[in-house]
Protein backbone atom coordinates (compact mmCIF):
# COMPACT_ATOMS: atom_id res chain seq x y z
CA UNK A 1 105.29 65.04 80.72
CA UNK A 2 103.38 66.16 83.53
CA UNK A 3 104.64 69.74 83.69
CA UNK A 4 103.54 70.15 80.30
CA UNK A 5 100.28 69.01 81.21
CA UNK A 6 100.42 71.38 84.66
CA UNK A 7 101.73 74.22 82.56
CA UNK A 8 98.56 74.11 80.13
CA UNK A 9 95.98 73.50 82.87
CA UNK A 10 97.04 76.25 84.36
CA UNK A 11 97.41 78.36 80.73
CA UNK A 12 93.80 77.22 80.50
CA UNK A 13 92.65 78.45 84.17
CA UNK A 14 93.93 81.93 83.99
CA UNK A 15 92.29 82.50 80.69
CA UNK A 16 88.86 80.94 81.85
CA UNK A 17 89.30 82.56 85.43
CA UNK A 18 89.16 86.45 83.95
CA UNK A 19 85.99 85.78 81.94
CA UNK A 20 82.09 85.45 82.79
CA UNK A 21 79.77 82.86 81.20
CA UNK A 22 75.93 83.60 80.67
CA UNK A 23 75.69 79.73 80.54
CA UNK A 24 77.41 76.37 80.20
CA UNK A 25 77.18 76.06 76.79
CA UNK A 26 79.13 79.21 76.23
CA UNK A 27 81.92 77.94 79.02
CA UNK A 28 81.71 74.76 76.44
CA UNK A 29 82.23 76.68 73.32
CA UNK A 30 85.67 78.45 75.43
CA UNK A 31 87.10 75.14 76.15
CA UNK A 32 86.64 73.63 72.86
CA UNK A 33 88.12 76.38 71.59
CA UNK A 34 91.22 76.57 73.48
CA UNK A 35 91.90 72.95 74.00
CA UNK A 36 90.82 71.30 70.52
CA UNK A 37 90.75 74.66 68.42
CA UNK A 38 94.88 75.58 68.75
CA UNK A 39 93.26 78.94 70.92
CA UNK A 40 95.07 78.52 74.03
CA UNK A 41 98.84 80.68 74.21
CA UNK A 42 101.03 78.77 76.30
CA UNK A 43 103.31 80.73 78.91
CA UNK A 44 106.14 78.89 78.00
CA UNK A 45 108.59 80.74 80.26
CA UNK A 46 106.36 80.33 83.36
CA UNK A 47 107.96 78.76 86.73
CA UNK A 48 106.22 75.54 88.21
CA UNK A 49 106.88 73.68 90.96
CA UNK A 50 108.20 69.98 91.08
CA UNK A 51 108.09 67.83 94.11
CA UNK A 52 108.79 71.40 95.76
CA UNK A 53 111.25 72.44 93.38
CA UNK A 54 110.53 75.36 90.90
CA UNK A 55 111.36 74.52 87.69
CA UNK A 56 111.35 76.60 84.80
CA UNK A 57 109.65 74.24 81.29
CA UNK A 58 111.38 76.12 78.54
């Protein structure tokens, strides 16, 4: 569903956003983590917008 997939871009943005990297590898290791490591929390109650619409994904 694509605001699923919207919903945990955006998860994964806001967490990567407030942090500095010394390097690449360390913005690697982050990802990984979050994405293929179950690290990422989901704002499940978070508002996104649909063809204009806000929708809410819970």
């Amino acid at each position: 569903d694509y605001n699923l997939i919207e919903l945990l871009w955006h998860s994964a943005k806001e967490y990567i956003a407030n942090r500095e990297f010394e390097n690449k590898e360390e913005l690697e290791k982050v990802v990984n983590q979050l994405l293929n490591e179950g690290g990422l929390i989901i704002k499940w109650s978070r508002k996104l917008k649909n063809k204009g619409n806000a929708v809410n994904v819970t």
